[in-house]
C-alpha atoms as a PDB file:
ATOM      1  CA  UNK A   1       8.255   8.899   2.038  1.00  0.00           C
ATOM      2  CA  UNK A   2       5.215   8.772   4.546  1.00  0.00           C
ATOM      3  CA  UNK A   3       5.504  10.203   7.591  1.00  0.00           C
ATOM      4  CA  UNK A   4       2.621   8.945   9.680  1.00  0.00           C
ATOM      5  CA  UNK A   5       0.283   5.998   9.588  1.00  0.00           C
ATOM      6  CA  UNK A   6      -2.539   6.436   7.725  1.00  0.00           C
ATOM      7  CA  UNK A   7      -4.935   3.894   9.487  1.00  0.00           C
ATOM      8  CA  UNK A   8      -6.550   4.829  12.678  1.00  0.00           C
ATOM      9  CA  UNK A   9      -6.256   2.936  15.572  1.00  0.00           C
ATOM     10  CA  UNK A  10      -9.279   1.547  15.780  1.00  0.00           C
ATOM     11  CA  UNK A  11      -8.860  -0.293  12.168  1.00  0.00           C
ATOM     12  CA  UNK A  12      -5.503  -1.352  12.957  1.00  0.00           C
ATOM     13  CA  UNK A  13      -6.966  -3.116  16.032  1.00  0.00           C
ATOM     14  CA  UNK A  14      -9.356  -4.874  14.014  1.00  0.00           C
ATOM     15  CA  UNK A  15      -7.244  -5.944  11.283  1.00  0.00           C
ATOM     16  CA  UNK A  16      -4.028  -6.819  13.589  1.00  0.00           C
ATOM     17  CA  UNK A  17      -6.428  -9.925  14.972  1.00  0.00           C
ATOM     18  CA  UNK A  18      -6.575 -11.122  10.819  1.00  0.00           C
ATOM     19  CA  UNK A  19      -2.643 -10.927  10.285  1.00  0.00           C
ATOM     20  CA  UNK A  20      -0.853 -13.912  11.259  1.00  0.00           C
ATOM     21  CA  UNK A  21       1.053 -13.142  14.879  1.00  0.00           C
ATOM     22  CA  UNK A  22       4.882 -12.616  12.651  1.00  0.00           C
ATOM     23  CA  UNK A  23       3.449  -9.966  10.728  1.00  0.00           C
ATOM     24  CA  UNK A  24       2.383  -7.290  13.176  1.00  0.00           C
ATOM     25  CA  UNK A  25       4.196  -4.429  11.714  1.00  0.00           C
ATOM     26  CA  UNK A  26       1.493  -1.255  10.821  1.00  0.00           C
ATOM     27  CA  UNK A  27       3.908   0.504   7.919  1.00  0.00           C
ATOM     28  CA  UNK A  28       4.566  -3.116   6.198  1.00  0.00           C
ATOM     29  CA  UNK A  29       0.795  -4.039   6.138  1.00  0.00           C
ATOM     30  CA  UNK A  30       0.130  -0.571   4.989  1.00  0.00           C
ATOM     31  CA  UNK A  31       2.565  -0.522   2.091  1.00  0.00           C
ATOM     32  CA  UNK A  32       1.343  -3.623   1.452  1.00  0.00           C
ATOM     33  CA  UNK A  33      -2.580  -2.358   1.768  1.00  0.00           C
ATOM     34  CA  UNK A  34      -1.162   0.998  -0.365  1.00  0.00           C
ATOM     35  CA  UNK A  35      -0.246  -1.260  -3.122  1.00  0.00           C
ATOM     36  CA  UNK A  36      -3.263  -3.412  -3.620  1.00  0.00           C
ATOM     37  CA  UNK A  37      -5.416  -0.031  -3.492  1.00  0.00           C
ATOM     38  CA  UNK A  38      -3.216   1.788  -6.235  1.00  0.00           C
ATOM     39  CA  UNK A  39      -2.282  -0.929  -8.410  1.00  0.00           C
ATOM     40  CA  UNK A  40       1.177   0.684  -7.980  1.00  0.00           C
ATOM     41  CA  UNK A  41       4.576  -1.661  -8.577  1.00  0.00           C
ATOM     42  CA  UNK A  42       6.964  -2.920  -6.286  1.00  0.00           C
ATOM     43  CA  UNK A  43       9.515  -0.354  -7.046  1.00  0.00           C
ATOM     44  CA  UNK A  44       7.159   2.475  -6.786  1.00  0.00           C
ATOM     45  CA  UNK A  45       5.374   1.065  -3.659  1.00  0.00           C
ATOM     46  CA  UNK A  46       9.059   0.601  -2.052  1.00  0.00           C
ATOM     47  CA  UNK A  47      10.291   4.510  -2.722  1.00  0.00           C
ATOM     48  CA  UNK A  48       7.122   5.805  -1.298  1.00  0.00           C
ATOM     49  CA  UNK A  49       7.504   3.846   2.115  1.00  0.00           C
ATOM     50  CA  UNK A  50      11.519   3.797   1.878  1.00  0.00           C
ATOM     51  CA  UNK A  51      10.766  -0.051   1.719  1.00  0.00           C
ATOM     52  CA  UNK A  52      13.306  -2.996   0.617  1.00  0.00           C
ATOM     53  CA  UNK A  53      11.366  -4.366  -2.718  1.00  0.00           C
ATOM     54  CA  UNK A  54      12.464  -7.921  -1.587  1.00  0.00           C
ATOM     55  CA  UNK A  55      10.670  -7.334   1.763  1.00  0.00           C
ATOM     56  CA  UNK A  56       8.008  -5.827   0.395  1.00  0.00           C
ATOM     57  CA  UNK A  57       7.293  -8.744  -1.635  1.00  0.00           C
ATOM     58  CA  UNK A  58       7.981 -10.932   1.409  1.00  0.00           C
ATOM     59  CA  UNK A  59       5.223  -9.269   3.376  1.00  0.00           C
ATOM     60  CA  UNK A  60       2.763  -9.277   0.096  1.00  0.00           C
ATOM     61  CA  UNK A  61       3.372 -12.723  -0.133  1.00  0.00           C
ATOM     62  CA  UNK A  62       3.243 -13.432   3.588  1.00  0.00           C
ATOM     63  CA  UNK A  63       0.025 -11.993   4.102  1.00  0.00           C
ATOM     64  CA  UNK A  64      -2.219 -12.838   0.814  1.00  0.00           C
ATOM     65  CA  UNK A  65      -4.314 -15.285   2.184  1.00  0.00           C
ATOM     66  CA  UNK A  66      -5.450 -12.634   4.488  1.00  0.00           C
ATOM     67  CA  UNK A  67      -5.652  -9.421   1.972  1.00  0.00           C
ATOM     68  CA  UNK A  68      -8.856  -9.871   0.606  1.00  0.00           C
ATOM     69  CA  UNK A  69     -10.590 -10.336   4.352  1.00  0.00           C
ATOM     70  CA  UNK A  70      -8.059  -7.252   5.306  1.00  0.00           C
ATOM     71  CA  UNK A  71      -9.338  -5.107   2.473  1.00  0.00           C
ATOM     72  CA  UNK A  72     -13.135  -5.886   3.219  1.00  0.00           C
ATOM     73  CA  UNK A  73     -12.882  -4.708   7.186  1.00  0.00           C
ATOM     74  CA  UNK A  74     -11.259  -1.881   5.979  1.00  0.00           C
ATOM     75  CA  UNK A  75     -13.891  -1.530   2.831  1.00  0.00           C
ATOM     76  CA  UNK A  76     -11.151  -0.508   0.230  1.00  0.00           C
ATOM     77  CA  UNK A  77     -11.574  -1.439  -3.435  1.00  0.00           C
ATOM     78  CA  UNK A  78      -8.061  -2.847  -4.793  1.00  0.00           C
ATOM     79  CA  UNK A  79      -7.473  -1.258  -7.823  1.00  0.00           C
ATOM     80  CA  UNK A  80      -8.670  -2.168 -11.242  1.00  0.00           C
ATOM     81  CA  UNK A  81      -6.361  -4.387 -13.346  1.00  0.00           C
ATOM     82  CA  UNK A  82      -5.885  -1.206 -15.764  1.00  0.00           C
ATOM     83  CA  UNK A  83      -4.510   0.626 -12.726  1.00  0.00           C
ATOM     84  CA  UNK A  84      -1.796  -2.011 -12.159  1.00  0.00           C
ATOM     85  CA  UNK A  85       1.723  -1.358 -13.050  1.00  0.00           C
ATOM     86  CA  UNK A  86       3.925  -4.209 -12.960  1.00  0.00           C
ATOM     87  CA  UNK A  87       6.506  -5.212 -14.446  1.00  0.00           C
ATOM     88  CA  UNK A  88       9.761  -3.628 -16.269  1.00  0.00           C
ATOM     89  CA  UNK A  89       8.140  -0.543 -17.725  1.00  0.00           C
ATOM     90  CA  UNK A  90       8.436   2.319 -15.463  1.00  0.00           C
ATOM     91  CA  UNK A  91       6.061   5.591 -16.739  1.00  0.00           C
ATOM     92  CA  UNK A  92       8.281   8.780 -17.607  1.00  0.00           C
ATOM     93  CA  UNK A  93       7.499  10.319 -14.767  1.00  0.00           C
ATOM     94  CA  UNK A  94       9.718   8.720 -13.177  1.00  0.00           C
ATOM     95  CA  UNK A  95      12.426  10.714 -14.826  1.00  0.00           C
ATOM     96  CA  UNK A  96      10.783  14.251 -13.500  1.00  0.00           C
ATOM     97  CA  UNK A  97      11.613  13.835  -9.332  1.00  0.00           C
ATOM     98  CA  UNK A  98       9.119  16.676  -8.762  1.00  0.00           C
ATOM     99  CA  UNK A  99       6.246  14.743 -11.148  1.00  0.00           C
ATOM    100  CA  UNK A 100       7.017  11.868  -9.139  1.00  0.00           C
ATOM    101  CA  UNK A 101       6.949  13.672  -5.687  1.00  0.00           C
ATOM    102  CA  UNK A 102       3.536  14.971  -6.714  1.00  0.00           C
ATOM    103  CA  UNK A 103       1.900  12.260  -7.946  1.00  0.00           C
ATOM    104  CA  UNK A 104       3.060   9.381  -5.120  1.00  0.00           C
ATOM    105  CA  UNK A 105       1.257  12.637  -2.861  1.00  0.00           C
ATOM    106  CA  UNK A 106      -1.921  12.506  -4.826  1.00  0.00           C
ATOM    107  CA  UNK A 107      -1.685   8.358  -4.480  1.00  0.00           C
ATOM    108  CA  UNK A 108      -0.881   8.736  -0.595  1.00  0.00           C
ATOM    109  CA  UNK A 109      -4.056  11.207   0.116  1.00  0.00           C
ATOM    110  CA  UNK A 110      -6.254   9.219  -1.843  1.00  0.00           C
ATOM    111  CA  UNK A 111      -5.631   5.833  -0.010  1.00  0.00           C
ATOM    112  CA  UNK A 112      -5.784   8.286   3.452  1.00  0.00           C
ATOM    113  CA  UNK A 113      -9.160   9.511   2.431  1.00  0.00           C
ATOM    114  CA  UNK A 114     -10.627   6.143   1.552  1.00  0.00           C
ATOM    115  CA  UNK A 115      -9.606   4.783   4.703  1.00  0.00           C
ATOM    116  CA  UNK A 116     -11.202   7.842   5.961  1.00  0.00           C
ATOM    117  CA  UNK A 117     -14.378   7.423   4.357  1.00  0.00           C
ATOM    118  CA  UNK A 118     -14.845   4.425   6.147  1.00  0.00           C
END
């Protein structure tokens, strides 16, 4: 699980004023801004943040409209529909805790540089 936000106050003040006013809540828009970058599923998405999937896919939902305009500002790249896991089938991994530990790491520093980079 993350332990700190990985958006910097400055981008968080410019894409709070894109969210509607119900959804002001940094870790949910950042799971949610975690998962469009890594193509990563609800279930995976929702163990890295310690994250209900049904309110994760509440939030998703809730702010679509505004993701694309969201991911612009913050000039990330969602991830390529090859990158996307959705669905039933889980990668072994999953089965290794300290693979999975590892690799949700490599995920989390990657979306923390791009945001970053920018």
């Amino acid at each position: 699980m993350r332990s700190k936000s990985a958006m910097t106050e400055a981008q968080w003040t410019k894409i709070a004023r894109l969210l509607p006013a119900s959804r002001h809540n940094r870790q949910m828009v950042e799971a949610v801004l975690y998962r469009e970058f890594t193509g990563q599923s609800l279930a995976e998405v929702s163990e890295a943040f310690g994250i209900a999937k049904v309110r994760l896919h509440q939030w998703q939902h809730a702010i679509a409209a505004e993701l694309p305009q969201i991911m612009a500002t913050l000039k990330l790249e969602p991830a390529s529909p090859h990158a996307r896991t959705r669905g039933g089938h889980r990668p072994s991994y999953h089965n290794n805790p300290e693979m999975l530990a590892a690799i949700v790491a490599i995920r989390m520093r990657d979306f923390r540089a791009a945001l970053r980079s920018r």
